[in-house]
Every structure is written in structure tokens, then in C-alpha cells.
N, C-alpha and C. Protein backbone atom coordinates (compact mmCIF):
# COMPACT_ATOMS: atom_id res chain seq x y z
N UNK A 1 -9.05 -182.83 -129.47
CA UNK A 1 -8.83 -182.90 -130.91
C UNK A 1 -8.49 -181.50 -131.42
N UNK A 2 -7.36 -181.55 -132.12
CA UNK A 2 -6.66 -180.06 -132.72
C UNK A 2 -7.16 -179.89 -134.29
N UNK A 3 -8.10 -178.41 -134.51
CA UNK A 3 -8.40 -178.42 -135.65
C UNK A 3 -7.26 -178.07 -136.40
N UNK A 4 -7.44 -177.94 -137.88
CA UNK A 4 -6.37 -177.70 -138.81
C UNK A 4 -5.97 -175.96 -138.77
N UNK A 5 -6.89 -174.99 -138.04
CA UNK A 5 -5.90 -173.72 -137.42
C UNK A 5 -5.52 -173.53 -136.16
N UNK A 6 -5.96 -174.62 -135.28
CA UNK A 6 -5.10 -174.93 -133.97
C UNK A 6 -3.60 -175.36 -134.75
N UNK A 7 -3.67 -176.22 -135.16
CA UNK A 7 -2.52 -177.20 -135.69
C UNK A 7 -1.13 -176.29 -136.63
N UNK A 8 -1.83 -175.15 -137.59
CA UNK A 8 -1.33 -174.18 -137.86
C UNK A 8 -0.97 -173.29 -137.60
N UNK A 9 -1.36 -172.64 -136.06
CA UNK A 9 -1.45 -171.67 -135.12
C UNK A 9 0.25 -172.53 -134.70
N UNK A 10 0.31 -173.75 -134.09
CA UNK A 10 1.40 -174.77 -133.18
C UNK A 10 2.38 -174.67 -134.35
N UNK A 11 2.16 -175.20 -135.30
CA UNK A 11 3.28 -175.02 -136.56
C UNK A 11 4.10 -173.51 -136.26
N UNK A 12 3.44 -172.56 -136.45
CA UNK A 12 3.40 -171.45 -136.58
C UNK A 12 4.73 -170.95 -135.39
N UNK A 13 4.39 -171.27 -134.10
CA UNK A 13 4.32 -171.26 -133.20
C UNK A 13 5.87 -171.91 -132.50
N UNK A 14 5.98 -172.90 -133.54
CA UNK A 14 7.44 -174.27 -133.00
C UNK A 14 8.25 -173.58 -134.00
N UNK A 15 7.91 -173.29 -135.55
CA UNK A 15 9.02 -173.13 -136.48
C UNK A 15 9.04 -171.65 -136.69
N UNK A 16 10.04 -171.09 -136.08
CA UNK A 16 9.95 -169.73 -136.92
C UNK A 16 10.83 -168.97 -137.94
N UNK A 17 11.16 -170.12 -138.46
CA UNK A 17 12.12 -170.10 -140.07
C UNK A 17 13.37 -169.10 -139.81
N UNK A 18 13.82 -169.04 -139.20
CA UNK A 18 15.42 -168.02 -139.18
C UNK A 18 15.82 -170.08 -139.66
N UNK A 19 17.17 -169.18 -140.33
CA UNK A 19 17.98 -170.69 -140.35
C UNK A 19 18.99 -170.52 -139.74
N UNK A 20 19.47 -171.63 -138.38
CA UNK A 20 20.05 -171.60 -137.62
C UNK A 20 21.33 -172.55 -137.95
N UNK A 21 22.59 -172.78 -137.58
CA UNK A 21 23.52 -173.88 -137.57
C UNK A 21 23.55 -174.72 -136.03
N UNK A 22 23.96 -176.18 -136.40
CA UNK A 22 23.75 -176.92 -135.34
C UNK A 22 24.91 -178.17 -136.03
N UNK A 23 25.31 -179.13 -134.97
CA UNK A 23 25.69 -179.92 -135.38
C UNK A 23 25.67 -181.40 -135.06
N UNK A 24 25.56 -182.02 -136.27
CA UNK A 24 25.05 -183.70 -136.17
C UNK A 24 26.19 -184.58 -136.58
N UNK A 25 26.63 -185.59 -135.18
CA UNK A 25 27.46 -186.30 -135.45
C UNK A 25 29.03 -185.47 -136.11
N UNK A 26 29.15 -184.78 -135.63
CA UNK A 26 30.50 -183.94 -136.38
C UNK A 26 30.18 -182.99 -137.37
N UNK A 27 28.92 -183.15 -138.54
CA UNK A 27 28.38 -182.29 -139.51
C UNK A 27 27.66 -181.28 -138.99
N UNK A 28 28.16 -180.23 -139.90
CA UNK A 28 27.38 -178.70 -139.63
C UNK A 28 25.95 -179.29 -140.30
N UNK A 29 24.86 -179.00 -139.91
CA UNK A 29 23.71 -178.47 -140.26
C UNK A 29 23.00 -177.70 -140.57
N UNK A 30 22.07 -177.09 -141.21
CA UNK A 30 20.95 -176.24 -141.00
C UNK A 30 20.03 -176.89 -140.72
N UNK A 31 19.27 -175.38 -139.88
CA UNK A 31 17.36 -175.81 -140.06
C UNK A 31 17.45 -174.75 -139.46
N UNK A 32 15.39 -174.92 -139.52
CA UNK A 32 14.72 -173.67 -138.80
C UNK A 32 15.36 -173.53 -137.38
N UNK A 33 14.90 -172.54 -136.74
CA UNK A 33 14.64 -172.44 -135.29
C UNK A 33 13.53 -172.68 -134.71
N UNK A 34 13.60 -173.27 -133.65
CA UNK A 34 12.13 -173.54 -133.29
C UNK A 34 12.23 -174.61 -132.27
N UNK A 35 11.32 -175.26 -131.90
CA UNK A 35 11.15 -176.29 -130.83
C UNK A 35 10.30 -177.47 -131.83
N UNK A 36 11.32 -178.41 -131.54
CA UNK A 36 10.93 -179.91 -132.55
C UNK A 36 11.27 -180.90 -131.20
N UNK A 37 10.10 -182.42 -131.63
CA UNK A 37 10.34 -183.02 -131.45
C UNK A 37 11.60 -184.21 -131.40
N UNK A 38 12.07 -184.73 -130.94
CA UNK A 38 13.65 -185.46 -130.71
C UNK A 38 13.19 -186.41 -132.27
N UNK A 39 12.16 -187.22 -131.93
CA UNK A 39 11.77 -188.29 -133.10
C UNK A 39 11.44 -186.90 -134.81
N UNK A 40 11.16 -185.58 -134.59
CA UNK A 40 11.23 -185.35 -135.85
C UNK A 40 12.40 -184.46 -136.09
N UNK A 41 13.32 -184.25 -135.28
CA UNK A 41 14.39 -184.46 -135.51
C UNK A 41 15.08 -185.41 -136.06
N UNK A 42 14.96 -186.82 -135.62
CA UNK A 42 15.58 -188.04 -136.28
C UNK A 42 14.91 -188.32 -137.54
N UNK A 43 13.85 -188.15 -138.01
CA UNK A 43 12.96 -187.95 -139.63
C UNK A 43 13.78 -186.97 -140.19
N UNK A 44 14.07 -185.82 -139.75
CA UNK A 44 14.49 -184.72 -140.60
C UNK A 44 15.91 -184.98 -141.11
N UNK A 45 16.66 -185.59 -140.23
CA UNK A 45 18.04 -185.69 -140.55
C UNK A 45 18.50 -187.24 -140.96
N UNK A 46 17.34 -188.12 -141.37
CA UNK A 46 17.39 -189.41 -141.62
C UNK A 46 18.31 -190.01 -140.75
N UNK A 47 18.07 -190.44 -139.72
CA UNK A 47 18.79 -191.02 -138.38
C UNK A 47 17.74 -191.76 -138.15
N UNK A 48 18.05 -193.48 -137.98
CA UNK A 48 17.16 -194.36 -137.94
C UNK A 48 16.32 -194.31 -136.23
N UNK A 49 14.99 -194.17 -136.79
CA UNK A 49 14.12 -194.34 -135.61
C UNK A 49 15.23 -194.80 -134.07
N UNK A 50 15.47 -196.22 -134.73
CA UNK A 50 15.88 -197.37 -133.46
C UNK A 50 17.18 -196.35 -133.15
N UNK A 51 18.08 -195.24 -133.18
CA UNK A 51 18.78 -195.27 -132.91
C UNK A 51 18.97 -193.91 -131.78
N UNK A 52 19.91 -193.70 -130.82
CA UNK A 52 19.16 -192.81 -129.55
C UNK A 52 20.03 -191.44 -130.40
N UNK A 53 19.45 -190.53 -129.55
CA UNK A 53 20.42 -188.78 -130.27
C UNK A 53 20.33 -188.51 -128.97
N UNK A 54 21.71 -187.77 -128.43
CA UNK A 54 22.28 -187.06 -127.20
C UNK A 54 22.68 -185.52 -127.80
N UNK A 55 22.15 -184.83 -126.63
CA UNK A 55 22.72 -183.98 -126.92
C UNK A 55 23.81 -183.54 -126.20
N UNK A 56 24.81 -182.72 -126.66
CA UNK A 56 26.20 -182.52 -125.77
C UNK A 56 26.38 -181.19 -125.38
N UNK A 57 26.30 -180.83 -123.66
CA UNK A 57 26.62 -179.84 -123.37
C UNK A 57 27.24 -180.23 -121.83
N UNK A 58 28.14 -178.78 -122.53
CA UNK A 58 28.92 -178.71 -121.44
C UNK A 58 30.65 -180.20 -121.73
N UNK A 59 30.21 -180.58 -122.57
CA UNK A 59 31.31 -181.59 -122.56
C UNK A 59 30.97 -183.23 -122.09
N UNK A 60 29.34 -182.90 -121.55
CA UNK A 60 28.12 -184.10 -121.21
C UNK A 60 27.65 -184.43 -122.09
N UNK A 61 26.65 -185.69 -122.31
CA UNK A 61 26.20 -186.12 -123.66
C UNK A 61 24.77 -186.45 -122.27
N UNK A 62 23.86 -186.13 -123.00
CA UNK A 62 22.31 -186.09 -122.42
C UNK A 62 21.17 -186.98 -123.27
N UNK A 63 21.14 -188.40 -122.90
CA UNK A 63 20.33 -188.55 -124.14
C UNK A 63 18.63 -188.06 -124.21
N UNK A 64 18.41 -187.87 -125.28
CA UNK A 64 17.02 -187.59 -125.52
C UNK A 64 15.75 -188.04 -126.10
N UNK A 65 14.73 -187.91 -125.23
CA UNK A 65 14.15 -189.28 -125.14
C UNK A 65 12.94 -188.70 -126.84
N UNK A 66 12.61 -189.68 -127.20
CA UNK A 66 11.97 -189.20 -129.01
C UNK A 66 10.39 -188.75 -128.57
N UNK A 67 10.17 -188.75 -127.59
CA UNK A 67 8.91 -187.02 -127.30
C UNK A 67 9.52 -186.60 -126.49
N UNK A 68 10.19 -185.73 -126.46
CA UNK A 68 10.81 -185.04 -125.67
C UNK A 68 10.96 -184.06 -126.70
N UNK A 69 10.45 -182.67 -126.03
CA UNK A 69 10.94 -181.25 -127.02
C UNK A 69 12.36 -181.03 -127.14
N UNK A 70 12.66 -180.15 -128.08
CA UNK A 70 14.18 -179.35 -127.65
C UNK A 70 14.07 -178.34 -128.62
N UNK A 71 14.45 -177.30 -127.55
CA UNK A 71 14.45 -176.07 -128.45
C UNK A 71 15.60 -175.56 -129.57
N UNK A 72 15.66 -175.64 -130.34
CA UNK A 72 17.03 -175.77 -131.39
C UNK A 72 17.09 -173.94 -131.82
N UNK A 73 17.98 -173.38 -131.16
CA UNK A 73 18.18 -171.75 -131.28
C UNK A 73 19.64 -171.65 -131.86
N UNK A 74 20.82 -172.55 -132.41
CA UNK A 74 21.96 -172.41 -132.89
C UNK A 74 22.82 -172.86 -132.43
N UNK A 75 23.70 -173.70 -132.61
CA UNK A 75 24.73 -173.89 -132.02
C UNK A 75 25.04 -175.25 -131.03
N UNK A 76 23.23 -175.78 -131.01
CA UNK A 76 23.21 -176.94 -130.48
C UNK A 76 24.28 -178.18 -130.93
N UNK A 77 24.89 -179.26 -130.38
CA UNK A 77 25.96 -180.11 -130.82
C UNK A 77 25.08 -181.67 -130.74
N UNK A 78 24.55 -182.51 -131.75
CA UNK A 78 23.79 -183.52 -131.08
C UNK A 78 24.73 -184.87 -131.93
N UNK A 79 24.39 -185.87 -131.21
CA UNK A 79 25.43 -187.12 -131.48
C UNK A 79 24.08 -188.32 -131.05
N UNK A 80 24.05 -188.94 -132.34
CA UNK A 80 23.48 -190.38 -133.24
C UNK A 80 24.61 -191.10 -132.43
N UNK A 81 23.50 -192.61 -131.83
CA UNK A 81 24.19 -194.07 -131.73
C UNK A 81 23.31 -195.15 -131.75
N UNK A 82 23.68 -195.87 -132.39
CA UNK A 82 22.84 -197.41 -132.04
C UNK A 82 22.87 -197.28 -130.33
N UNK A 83 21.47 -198.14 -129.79
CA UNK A 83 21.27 -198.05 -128.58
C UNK A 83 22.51 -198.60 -127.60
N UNK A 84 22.99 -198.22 -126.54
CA UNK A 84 24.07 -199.08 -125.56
C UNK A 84 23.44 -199.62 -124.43
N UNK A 85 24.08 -200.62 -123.76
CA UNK A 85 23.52 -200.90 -122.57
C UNK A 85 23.08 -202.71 -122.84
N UNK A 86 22.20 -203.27 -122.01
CA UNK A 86 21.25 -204.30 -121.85
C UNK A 86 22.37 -205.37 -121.26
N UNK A 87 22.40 -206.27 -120.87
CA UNK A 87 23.07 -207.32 -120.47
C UNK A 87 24.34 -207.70 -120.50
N UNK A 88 25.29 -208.64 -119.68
CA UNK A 88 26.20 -209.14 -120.22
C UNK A 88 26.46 -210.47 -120.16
């Protein structure tokens, strides 16, 4: 159990407020720098829960799973989709 200056110490710790550019779905962004979760990533940029975010490097698209960290330092490129795949 994490008290409320553990918890502030981790805040502290993930966000360290430079504002960085990144881009979503084709749109420039801001935000902090820092290491966020994939799922509060998708809260922050209102991108529906149900839907997956990849990130693209190298000219690859990587999807990322919603606990999964990622460190967001500038320049990151990430791309929103309804889920693909399941049956035919």
C-alpha cells in the first residue's frame, strides 16, 4: 500500500513538466515529459478505452498494451484504432 508521499514522491518522479511535442493520429500534441501509462495516455488524449494506440518507429507500428509504460521524451509518433483481428 502506497502512502500519499510515496504516491507524490512517483508523481514527482513520472512527470517532470518540460512540455514536450509528440504526435497523435497525424496531430501535433503537447504534454509533460515523463513516463505514463498507455491507458492514461488514452484518458489524457480522450481516445476511447476499447480502442488499441501503436506506437510508430522506425516506419513499424508497435501496439501498446494499456499497462504498459512509455517513456514520452519528444517526438514520439502514436496512432489510435478500433481493435483489428478476431475471425473470419
Amino acid at each position: 500500500m502506497t502512502t500519499a508521499t510515496q504516491q507524490a514522491k512517483e508523481d514527482t518522479k513520472h512527470h517532470h513538466g518540460q512540455l514536450v511535442s509528440i504526435t497523435l493520429d497525424s496531430v501535433p500534441r503537447t504534454i509533460e515529459e515523463g513516463v505514463y501509462k498507455v491507458a492514461e495516455l488514452k484518458t489524457k488524449f480522450s481516445i476511447p478505452a476499447e480502442h488499441e494506440l501503436d506506437e510508430v518507429m522506425n516506419g513499424e507500428f508497435k501496439p501498446l498494451n494499456n499497462e504498459r509504460s512509455v517513456h514520452i521524451k519528444g517526438g514520439e509518433v502514436f496512432v489510435s484504432h478500433v481493435p483489428q483481428g478476431g475471425s473470419a
